[in-house]
C-alpha atoms as a PDB file:
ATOM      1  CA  UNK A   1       0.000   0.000   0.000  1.00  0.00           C
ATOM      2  CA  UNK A   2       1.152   3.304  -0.765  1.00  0.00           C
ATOM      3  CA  UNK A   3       0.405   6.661   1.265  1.00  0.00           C
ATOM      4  CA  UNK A   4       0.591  10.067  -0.656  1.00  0.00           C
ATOM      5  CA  UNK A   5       0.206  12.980   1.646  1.00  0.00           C
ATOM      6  CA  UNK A   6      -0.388  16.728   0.025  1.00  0.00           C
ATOM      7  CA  UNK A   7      -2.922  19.022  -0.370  1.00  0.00           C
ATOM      8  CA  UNK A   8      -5.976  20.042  -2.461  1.00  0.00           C
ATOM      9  CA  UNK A   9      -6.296  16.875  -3.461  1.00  0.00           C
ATOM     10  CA  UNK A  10     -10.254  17.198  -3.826  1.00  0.00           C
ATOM     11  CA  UNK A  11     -13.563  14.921  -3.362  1.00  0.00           C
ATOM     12  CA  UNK A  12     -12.375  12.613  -6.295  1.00  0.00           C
ATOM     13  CA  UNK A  13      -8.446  12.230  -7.132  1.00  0.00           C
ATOM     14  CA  UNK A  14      -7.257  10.003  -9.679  1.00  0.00           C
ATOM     15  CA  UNK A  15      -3.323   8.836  -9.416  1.00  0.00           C
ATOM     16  CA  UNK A  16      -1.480   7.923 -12.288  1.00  0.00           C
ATOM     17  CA  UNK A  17       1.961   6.007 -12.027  1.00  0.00           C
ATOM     18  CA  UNK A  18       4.165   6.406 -15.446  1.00  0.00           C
ATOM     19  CA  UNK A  19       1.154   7.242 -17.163  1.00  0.00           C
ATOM     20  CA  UNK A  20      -1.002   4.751 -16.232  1.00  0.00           C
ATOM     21  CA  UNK A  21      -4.290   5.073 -13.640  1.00  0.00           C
ATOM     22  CA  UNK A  22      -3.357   3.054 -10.542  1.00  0.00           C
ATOM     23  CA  UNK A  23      -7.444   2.195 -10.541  1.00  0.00           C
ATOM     24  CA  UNK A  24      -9.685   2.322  -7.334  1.00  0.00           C
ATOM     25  CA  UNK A  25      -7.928   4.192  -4.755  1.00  0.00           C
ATOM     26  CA  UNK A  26      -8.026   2.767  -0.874  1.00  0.00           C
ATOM     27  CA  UNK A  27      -8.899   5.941   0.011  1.00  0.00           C
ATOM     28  CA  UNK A  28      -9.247   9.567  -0.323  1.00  0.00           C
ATOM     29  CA  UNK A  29      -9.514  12.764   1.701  1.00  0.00           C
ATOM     30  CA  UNK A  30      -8.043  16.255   1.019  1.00  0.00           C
ATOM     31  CA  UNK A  31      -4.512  15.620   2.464  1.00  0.00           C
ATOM     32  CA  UNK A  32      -3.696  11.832   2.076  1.00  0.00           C
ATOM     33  CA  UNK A  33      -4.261   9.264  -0.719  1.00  0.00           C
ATOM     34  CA  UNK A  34      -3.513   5.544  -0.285  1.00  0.00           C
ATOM     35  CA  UNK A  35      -3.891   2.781  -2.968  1.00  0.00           C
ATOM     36  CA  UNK A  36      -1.842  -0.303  -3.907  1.00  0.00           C
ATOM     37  CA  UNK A  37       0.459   0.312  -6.638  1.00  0.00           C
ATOM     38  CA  UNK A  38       0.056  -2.028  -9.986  1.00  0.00           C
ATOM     39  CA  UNK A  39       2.177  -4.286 -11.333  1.00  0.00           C
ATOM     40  CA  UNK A  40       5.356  -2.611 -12.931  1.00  0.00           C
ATOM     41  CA  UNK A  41       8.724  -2.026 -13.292  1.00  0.00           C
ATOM     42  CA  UNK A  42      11.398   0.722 -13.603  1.00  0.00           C
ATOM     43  CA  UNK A  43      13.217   3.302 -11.814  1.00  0.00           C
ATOM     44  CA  UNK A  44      11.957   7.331 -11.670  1.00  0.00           C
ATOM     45  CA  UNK A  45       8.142   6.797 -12.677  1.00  0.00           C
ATOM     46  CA  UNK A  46       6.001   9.934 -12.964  1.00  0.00           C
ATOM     47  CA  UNK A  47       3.152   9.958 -10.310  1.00  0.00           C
ATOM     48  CA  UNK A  48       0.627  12.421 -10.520  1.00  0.00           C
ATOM     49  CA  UNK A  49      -2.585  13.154  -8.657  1.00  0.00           C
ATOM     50  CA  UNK A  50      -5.330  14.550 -10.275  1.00  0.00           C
ATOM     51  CA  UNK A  51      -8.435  16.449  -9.049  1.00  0.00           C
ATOM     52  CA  UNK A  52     -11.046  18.980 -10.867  1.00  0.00           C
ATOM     53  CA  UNK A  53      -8.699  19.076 -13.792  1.00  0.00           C
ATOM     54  CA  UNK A  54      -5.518  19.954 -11.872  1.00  0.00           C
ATOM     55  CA  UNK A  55      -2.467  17.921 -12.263  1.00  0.00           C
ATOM     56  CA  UNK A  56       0.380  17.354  -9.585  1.00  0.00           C
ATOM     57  CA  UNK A  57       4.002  18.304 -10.208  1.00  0.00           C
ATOM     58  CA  UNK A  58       5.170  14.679 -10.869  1.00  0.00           C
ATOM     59  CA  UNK A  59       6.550  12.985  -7.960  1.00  0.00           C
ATOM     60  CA  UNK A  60       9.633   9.958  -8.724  1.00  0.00           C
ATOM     61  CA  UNK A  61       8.428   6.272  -8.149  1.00  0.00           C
ATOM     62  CA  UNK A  62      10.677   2.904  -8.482  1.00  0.00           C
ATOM     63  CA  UNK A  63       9.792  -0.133  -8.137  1.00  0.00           C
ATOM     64  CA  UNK A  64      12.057  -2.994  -6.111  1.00  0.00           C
ATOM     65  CA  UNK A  65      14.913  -4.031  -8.063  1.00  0.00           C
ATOM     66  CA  UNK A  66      14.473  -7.862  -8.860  1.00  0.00           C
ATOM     67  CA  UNK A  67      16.362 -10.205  -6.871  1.00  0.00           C
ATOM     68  CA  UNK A  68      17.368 -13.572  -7.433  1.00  0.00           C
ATOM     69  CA  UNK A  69      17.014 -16.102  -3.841  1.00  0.00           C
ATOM     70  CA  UNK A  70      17.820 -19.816  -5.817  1.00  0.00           C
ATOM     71  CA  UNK A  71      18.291 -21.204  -8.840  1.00  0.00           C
ATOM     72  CA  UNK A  72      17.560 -24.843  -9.882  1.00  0.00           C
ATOM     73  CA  UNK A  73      19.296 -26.763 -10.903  1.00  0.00           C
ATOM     74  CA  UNK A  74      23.362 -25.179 -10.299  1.00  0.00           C
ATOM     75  CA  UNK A  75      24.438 -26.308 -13.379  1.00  0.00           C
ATOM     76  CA  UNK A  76      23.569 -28.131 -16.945  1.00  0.00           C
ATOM     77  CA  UNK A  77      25.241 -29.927 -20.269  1.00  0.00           C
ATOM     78  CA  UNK A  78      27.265 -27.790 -22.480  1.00  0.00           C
ATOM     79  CA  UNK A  79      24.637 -29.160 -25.421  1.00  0.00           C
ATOM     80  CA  UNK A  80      21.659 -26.360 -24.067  1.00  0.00           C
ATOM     81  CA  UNK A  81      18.400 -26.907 -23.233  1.00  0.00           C
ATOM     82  CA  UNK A  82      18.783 -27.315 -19.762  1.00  0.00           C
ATOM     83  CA  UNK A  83      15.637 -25.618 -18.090  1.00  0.00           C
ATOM     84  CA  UNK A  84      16.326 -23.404 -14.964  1.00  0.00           C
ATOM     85  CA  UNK A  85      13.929 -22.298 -12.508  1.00  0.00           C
ATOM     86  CA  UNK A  86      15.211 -18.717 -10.852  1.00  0.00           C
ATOM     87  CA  UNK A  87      13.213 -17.604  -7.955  1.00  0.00           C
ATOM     88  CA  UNK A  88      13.089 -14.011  -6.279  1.00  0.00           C
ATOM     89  CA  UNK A  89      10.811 -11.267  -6.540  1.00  0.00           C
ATOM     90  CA  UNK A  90      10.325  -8.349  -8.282  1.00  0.00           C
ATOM     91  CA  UNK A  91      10.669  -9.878 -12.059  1.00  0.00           C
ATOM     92  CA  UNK A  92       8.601  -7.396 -13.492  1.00  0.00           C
ATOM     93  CA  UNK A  93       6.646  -7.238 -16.457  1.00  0.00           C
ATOM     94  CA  UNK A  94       9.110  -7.922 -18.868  1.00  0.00           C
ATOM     95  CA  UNK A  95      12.331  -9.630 -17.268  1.00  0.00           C
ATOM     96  CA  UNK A  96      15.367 -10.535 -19.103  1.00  0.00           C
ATOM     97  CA  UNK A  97      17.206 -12.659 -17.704  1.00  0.00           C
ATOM     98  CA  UNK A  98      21.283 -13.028 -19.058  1.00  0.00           C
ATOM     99  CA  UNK A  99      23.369 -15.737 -18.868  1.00  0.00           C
ATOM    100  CA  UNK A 100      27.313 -14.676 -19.371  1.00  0.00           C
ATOM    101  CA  UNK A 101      25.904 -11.751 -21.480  1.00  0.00           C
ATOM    102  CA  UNK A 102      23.676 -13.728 -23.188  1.00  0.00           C
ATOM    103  CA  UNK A 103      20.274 -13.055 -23.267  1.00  0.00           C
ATOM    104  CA  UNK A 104      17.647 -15.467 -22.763  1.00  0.00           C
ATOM    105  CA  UNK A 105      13.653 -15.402 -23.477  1.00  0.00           C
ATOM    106  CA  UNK A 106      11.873 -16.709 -20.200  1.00  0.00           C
ATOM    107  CA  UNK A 107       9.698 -19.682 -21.303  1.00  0.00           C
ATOM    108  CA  UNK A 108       7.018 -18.982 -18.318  1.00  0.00           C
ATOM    109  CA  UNK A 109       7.540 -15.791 -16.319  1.00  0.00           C
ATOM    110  CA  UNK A 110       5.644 -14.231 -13.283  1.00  0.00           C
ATOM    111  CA  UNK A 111       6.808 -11.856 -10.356  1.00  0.00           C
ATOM    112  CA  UNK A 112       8.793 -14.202  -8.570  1.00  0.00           C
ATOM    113  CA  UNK A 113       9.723 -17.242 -10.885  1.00  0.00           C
ATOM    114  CA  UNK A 114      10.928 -17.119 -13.986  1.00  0.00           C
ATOM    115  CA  UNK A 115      11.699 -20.637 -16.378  1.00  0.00           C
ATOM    116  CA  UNK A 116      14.825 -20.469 -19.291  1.00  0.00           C
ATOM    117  CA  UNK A 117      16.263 -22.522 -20.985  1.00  0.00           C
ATOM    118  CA  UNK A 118      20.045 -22.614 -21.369  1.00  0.00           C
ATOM    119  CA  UNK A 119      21.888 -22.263 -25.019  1.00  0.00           C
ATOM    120  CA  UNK A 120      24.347 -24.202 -25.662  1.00  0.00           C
ATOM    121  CA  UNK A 121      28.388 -23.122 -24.665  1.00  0.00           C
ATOM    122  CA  UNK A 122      30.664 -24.199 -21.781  1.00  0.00           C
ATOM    123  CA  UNK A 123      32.380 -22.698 -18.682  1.00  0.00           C
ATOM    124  CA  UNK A 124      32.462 -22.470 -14.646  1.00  0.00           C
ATOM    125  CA  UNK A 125      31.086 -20.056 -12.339  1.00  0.00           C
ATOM    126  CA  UNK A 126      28.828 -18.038 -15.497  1.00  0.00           C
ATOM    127  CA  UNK A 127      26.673 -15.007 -14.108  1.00  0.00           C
ATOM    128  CA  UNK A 128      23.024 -15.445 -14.407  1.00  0.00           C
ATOM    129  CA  UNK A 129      21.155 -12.275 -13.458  1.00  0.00           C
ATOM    130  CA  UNK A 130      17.540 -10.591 -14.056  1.00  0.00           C
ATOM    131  CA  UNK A 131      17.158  -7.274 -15.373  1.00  0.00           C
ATOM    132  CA  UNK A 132      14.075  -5.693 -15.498  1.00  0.00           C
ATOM    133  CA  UNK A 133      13.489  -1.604 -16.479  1.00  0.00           C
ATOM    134  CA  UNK A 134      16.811  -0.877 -16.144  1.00  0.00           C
ATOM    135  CA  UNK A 135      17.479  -2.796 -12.815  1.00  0.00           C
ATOM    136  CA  UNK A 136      19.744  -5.521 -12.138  1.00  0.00           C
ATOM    137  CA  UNK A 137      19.113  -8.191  -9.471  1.00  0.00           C
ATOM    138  CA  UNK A 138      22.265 -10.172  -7.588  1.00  0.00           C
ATOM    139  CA  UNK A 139      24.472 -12.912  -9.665  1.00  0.00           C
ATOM    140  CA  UNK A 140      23.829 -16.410  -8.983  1.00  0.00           C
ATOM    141  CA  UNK A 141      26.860 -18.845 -10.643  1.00  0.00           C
ATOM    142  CA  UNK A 142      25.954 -21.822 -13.186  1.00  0.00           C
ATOM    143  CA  UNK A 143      27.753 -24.281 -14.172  1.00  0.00           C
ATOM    144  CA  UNK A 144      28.034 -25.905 -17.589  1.00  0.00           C
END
């Protein structure tokens, strides 16, 4: 839940978050707004409040940088197609996750588990990360 506190904000505010309506607010009174953000991602969104045609000066919003907790399994065959399961939170709408540079194309994603599948190549201790508008979550090692 997020709390905006201000002024003027009028019998019927809307909030927008990058340029998108956040929906049915929590509540509402002159001085304090509260409603759950929506799914997103990025760093430095616009949020505005708006009531009887009056816009807010924008206010900066990020959302929590992904992070990675496990990954399953530690390591595959140097042919590819070994499926990995990365768990965390904060994955966003559109993650991309990168294997030694290499990006890969989730195969089933949601906000805390993601499923790739390796390409083929060889080597020890190879960076897997998640980055998602612009934010980078920890490394986690594989091993091919």
């Amino acid at each position: 839940m997020i709390t905006l506190t201000g002024s003027n904000f009028g019998l019927a505010p809307s909030v927008s978050l990058g340029g998108t309506s956040v929906g049915n607010l929590l509540g509402s009174s002159h001085n304090l707004i509260t409603f759950t953000a929506p799914p997103g991602q990025g760093t430095n969104l616009p949020l505005v409040v708006t009531a009887a045609g009056q816009s807010s000066p924008p206010v900066s919003f990020s959302y929590g940088a992904p992070a990675i907790t496990s990954i399953s399994p530690a390591n595959g065959t140097t042919a590819g197609g070994t499926r990995i399961t990365i768990h965390g939170s904060n994955f966003g709408l559109s993650p991309v996750v990168r294997l030694n540079g290499a990006d890969l194309t989730p195969v089933s994603a949601s906000h805390n588990l993601l499923l790739v599948d390796t390409p083929p190549g060889e080597g020890i201790a190879i960076p897997l990360t998640v980055e998602v508008g612009g934010q980078v979550s920890n490394e986690f090692l594989f091993f091919l």
